[in-house]
N, C-alpha and C. Protein backbone atom coordinates (compact mmCIF):
# COMPACT_ATOMS: atom_id res chain seq x y z
N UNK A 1 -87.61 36.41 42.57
CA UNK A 1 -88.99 36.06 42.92
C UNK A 1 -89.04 35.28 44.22
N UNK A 2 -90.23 35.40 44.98
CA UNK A 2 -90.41 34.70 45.87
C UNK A 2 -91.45 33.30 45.68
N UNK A 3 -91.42 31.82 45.97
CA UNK A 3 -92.13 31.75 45.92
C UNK A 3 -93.20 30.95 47.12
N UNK A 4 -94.02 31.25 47.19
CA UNK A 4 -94.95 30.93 48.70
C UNK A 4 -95.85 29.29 48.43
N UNK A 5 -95.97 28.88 49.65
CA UNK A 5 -96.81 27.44 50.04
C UNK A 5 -97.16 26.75 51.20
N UNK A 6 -98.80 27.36 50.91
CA UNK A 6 -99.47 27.12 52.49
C UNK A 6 -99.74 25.49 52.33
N UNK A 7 -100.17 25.75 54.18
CA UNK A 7 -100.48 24.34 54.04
C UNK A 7 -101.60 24.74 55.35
N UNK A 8 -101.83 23.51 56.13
CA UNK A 8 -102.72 23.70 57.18
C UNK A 8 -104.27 23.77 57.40
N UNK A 9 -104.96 24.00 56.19
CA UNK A 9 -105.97 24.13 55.74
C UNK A 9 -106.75 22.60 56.68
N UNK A 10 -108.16 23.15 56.71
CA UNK A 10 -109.12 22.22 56.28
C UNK A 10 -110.25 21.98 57.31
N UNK A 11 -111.11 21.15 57.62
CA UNK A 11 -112.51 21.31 57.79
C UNK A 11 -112.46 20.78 59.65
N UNK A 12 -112.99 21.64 60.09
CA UNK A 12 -113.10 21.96 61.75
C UNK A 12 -114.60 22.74 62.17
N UNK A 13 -114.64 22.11 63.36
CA UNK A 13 -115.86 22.79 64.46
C UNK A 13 -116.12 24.08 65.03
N UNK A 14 -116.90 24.49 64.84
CA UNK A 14 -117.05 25.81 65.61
C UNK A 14 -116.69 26.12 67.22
N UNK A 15 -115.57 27.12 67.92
CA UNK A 15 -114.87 26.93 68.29
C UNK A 15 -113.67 25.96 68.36
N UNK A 16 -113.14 25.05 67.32
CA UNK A 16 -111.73 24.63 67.26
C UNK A 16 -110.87 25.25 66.49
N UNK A 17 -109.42 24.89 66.61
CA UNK A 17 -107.82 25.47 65.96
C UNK A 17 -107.95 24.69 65.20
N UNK A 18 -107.08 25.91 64.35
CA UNK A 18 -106.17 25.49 63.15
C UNK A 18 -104.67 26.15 63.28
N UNK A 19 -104.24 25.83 62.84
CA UNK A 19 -102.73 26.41 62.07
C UNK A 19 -102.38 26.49 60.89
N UNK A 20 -102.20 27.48 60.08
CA UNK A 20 -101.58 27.29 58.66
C UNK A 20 -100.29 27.93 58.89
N UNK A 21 -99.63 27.29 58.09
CA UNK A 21 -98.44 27.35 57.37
C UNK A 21 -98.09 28.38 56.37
N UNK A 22 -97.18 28.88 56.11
CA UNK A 22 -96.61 29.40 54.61
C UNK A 22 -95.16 29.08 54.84
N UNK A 23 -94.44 28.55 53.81
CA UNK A 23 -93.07 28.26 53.99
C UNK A 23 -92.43 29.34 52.39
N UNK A 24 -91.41 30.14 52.72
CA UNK A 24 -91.69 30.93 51.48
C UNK A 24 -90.14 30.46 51.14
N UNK A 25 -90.03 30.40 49.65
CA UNK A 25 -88.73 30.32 49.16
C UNK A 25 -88.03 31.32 48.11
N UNK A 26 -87.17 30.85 47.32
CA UNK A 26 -86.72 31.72 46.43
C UNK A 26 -85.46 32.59 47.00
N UNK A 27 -85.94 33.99 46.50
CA UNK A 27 -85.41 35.40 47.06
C UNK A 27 -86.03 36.11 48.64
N UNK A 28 -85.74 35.12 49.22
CA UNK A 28 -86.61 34.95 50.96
C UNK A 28 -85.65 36.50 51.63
N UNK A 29 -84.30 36.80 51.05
CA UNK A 29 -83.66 37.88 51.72
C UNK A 29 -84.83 39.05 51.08
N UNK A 30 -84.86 39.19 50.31
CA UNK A 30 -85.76 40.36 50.30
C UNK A 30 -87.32 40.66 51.10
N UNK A 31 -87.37 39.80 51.05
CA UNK A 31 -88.69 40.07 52.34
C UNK A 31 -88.93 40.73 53.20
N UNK A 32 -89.74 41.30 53.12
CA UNK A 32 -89.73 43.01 54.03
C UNK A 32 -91.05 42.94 55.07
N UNK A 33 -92.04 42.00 54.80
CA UNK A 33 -92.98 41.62 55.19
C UNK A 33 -94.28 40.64 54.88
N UNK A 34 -94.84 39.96 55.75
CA UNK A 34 -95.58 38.77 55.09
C UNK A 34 -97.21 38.60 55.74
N UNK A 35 -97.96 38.52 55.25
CA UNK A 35 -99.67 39.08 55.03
C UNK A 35 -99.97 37.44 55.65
N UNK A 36 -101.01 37.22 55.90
CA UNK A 36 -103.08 36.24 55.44
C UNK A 36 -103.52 37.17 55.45
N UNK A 37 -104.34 36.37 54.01
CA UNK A 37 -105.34 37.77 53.75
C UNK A 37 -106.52 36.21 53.54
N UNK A 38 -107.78 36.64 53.31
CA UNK A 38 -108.97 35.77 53.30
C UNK A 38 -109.67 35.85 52.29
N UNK A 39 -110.45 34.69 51.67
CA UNK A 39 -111.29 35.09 50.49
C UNK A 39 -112.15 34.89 50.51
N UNK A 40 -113.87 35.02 51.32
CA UNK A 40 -115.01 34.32 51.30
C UNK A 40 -116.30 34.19 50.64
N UNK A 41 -116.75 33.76 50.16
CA UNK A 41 -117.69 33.56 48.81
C UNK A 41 -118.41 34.60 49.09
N UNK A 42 -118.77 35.48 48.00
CA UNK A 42 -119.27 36.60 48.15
C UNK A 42 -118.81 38.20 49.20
N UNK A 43 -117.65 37.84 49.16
CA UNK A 43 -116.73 38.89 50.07
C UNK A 43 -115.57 39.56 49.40
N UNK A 44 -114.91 40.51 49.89
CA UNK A 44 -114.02 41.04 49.25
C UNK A 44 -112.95 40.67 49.69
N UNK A 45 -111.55 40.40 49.05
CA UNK A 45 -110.21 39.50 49.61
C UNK A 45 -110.09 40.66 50.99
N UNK A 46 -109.10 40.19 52.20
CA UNK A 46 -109.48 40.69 53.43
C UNK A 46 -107.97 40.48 53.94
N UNK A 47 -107.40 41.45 54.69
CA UNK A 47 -106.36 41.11 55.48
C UNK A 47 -106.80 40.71 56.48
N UNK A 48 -106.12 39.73 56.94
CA UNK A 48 -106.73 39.50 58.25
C UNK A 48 -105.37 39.25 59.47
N UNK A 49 -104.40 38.95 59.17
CA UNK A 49 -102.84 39.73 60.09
C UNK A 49 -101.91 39.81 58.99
N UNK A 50 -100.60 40.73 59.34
CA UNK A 50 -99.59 40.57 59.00
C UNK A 50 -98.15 41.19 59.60
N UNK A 51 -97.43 41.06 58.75
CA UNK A 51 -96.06 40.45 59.89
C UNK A 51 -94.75 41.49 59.48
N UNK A 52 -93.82 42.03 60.39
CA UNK A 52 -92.98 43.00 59.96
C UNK A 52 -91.79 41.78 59.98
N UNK A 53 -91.37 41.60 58.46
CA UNK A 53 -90.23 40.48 58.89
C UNK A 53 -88.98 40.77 59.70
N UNK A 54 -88.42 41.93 59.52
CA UNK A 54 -87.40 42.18 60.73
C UNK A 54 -87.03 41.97 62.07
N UNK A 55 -89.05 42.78 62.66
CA UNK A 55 -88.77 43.06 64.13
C UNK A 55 -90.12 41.95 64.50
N UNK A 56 -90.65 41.32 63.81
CA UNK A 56 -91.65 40.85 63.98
C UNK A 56 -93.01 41.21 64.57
N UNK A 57 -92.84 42.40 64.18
CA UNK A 57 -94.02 43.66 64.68
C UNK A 57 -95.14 42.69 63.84
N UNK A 58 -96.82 42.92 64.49
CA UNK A 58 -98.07 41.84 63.91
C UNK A 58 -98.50 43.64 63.90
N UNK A 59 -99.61 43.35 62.83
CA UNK A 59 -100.97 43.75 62.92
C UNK A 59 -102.16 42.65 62.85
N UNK A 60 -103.06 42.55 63.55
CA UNK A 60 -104.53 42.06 63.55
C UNK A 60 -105.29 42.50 63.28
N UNK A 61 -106.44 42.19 62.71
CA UNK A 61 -107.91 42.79 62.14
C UNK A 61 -108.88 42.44 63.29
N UNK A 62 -109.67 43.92 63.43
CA UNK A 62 -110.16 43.38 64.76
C UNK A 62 -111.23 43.01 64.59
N UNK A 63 -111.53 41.90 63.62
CA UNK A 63 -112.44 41.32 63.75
C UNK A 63 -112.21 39.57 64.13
N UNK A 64 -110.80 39.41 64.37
CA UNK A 64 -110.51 38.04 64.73
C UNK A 64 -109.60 38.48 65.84
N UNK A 65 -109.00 39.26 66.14
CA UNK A 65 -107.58 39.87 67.20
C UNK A 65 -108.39 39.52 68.46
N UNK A 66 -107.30 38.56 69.11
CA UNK A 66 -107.78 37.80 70.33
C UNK A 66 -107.73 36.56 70.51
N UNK A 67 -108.35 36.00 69.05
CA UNK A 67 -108.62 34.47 68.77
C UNK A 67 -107.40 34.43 67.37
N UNK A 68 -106.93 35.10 66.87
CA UNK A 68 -105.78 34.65 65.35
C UNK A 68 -104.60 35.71 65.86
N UNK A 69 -103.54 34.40 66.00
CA UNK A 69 -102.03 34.85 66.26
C UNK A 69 -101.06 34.50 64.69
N UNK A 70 -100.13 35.95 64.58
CA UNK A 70 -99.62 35.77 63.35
C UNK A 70 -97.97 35.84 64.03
N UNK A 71 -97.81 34.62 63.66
CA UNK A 71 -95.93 34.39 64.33
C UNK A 71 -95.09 34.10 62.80
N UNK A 72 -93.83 34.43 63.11
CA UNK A 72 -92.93 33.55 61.97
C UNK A 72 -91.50 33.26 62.44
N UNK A 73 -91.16 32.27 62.17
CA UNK A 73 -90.14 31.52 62.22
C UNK A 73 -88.74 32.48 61.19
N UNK A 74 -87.80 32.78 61.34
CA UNK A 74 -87.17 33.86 60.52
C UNK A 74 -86.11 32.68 60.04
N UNK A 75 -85.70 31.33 60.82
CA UNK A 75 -84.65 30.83 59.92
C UNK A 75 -85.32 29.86 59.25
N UNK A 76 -86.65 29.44 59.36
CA UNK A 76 -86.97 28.88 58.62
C UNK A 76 -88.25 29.72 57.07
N UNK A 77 -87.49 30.66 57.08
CA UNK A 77 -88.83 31.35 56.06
C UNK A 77 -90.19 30.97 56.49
N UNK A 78 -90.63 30.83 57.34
CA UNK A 78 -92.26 30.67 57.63
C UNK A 78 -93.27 31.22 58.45
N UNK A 79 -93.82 31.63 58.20
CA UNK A 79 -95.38 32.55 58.59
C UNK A 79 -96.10 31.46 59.29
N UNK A 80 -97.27 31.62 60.20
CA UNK A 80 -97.89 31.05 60.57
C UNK A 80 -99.27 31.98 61.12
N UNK A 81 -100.36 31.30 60.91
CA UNK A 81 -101.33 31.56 61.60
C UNK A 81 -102.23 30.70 62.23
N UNK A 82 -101.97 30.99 64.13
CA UNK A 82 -102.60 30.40 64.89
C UNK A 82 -103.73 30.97 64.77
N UNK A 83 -105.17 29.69 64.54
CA UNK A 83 -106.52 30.17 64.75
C UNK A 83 -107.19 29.86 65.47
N UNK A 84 -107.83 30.53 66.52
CA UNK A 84 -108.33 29.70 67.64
C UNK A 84 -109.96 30.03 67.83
N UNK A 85 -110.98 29.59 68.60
CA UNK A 85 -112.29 29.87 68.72
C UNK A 85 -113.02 29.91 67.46
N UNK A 86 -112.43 29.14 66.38
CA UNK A 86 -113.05 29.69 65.20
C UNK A 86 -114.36 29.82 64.97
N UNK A 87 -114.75 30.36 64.21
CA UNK A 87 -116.49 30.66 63.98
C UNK A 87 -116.74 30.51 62.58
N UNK A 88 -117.96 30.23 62.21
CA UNK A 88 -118.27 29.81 60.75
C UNK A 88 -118.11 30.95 60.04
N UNK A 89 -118.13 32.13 60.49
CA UNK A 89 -117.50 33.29 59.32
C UNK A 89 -116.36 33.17 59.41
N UNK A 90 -115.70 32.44 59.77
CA UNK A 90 -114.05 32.55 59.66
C UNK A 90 -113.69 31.63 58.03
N UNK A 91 -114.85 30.89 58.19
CA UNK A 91 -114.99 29.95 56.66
C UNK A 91 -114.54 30.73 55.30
N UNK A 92 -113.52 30.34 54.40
CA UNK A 92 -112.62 30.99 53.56
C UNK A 92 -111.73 30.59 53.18
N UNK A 93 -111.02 30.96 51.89
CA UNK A 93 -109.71 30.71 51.09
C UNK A 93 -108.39 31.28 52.00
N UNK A 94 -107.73 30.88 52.72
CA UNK A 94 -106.49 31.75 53.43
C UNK A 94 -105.55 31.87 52.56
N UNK A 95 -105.01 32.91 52.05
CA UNK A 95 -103.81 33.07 51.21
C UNK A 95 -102.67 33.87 52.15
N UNK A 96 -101.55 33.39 51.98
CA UNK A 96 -100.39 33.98 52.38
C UNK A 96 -99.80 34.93 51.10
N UNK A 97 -99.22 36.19 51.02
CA UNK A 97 -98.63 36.81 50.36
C UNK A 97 -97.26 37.60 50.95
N UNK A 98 -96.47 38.13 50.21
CA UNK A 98 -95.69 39.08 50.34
C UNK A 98 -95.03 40.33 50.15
N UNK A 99 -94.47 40.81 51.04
CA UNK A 99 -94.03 42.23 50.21
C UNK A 99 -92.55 42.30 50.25
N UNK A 100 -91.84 42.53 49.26
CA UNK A 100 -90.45 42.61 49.73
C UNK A 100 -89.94 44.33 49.80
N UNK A 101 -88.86 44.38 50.04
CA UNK A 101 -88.08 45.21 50.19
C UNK A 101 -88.58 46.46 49.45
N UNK A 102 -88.55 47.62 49.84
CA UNK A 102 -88.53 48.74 48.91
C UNK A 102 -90.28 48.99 48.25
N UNK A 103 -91.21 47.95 48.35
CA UNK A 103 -92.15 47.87 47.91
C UNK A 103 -93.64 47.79 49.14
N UNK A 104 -94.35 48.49 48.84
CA UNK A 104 -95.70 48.78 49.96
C UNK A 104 -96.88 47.74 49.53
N UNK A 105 -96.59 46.84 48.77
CA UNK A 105 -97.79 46.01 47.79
C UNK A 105 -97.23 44.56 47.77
N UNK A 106 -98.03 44.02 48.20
CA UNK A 106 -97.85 42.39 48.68
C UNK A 106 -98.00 41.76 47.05
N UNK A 107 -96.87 41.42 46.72
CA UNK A 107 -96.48 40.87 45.16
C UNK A 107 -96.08 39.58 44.88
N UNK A 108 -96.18 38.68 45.80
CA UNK A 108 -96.04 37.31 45.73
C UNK A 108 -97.20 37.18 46.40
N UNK A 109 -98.23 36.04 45.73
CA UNK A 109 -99.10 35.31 46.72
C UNK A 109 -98.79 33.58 46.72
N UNK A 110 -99.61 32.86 47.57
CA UNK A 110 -99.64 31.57 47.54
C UNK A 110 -100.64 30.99 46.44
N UNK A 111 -100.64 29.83 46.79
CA UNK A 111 -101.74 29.70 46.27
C UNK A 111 -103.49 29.16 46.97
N UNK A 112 -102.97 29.40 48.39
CA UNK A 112 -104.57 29.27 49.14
C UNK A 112 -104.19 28.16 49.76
N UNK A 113 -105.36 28.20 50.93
CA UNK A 113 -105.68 27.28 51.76
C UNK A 113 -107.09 26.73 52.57
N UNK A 114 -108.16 25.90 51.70
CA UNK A 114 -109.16 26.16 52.35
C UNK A 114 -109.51 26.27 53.85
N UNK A 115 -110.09 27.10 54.48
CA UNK A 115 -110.50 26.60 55.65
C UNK A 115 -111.70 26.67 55.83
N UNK A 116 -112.79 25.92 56.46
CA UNK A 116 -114.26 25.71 56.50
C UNK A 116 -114.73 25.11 58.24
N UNK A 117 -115.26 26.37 58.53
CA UNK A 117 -115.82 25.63 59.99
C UNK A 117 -117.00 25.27 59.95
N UNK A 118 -117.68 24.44 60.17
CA UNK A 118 -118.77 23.80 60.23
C UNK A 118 -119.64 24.12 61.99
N UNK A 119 -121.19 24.25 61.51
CA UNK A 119 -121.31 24.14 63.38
C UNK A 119 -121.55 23.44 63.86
């Protein structure tokens, strides 16, 4: 098992950064790749980047790509997402998840991270 823990969360201005965290442990060799996905009241859970753990290949959702950078640290097991220009729809639960090896379905999650921009 893997297991995941964000951090970084919490309450900011329209246009300011954040950074969250995921530091993942456990069975960290199997890791094949690592997600944020978003949860916003009345919305459907959302990818919003994720990460090829090998080559460190990103995808972005282009509805933040520009302003949210998805990096990770490989000796330290950790994901990160730089957020920048934020906007009050960016307001949401950030969850980090994973997919390991052999598998197409992100099967470890965290357990969240609020983030809330205010204007």
């Amino acid at each position: 098992q893997v297991q995941l823990v964000e951090s970084g969360g919490g309450l900011v201005q329209a246009g300011g950064s954040l950074r969250l965290s995921c530091a993942a442990s456990g069975r960290t060799a199997s890791i094949a790749g690592m997600g944020w996905f978003r949860l916003a009241p009345g919305k459907e859970r959302m990818l919003v980047a994720r990460i090829t753990w090998s080559d460190g290949s990103t995808y972005i959702v282009d509805s933040v790509k520009g302003r949210f950078t998805i990096s990770r640290d490989y000796a330290k097991n950790t994901v990160y997402l730089q957020m920048n220009t934020l906007k009050t729809d960016d307001t949401a639960v950030y969850l980090c998840a994973t997919r390991t090896q052999g598998s197409n379905l992100y099967g470890y999650w965290g357990q969240g991270t609020q983030v809330t921009v205010s204007s």
